[in-house]
C-alpha atoms as a PDB file:
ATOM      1  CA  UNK A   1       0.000   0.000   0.000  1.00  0.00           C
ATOM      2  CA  UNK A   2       2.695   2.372   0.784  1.00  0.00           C
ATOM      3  CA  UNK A   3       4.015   1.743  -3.132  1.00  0.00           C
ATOM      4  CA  UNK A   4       0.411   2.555  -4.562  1.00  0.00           C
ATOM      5  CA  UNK A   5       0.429   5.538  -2.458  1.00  0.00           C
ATOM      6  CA  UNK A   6       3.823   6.924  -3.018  1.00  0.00           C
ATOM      7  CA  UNK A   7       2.796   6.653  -6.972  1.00  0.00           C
ATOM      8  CA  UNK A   8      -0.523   8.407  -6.295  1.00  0.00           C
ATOM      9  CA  UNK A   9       1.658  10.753  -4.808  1.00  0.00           C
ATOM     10  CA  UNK A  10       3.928  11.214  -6.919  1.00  0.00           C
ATOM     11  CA  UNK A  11       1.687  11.307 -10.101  1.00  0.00           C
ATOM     12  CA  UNK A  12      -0.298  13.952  -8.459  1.00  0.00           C
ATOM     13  CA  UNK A  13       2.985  16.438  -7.672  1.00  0.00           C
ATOM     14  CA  UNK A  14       4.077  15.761 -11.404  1.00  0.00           C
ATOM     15  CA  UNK A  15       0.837  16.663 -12.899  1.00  0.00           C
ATOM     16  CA  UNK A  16       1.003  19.493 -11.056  1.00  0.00           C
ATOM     17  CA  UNK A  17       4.513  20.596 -11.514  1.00  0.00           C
ATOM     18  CA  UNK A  18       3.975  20.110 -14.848  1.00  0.00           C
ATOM     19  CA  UNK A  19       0.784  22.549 -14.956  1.00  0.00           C
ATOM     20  CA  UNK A  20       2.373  25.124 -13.226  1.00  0.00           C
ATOM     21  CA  UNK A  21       5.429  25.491 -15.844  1.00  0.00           C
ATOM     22  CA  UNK A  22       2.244  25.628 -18.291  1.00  0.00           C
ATOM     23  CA  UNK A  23       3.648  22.535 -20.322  1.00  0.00           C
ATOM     24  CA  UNK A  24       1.125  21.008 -22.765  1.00  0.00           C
ATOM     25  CA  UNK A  25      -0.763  17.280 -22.144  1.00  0.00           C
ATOM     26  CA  UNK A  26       2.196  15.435 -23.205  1.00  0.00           C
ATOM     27  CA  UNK A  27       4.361  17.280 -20.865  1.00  0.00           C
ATOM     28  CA  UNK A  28       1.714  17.096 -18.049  1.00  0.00           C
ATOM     29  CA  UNK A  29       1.574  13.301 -18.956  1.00  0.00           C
ATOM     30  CA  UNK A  30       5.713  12.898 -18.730  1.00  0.00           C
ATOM     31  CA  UNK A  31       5.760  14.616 -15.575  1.00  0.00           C
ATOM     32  CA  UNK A  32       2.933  12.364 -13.465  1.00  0.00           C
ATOM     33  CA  UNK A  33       4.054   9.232 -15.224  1.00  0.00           C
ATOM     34  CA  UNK A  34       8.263  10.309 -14.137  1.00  0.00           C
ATOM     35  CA  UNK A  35       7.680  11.110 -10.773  1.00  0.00           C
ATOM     36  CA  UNK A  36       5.140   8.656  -9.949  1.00  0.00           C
ATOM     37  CA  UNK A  37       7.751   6.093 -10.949  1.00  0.00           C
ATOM     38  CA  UNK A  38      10.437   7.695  -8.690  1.00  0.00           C
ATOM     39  CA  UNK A  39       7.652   8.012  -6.104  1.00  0.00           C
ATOM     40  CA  UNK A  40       7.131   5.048  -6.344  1.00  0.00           C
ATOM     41  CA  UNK A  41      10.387   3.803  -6.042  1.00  0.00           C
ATOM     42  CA  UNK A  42      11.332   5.738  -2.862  1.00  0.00           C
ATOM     43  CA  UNK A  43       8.449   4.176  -1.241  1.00  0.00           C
ATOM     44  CA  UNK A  44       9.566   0.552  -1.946  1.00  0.00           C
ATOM     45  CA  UNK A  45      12.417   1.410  -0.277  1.00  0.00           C
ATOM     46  CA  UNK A  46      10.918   2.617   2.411  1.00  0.00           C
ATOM     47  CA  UNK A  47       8.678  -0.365   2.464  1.00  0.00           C
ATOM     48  CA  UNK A  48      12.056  -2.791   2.564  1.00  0.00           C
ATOM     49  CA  UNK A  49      13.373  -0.625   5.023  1.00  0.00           C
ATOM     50  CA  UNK A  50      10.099  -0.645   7.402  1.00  0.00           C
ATOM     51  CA  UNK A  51       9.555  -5.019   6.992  1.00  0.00           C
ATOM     52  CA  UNK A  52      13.305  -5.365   7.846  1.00  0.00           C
ATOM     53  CA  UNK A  53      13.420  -2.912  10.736  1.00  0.00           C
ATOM     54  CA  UNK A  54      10.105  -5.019  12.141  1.00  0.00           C
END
């Protein structure tokens, strides 16, 4: 769960970052699909890190 929401997340913050530097839909697009990946990733690390810690 802590993946799905670190993608949410992310996609959310890239759309918006995205907006903001008024880039068109494919831009927009890059943006939410890029950072929800590193998102994402971040979190599955975290995840990792929280199971072993436990």
């Amino acid at each position: 769960m802590i993946v799905l929401a670190g993608f949410v997340i992310g996609v959310l913050w890239g759309g918006f970052l995205a907006r903001r530097r008024r880039g068109n839909r494919f831009d927009i697009a890059q943006y939410a699909l890029s950072f929800g990946i590193a998102f994402s990733l971040v979190a599955l690390f975290l995840a990792i890190f929280i199971d072993r810690m436990s």
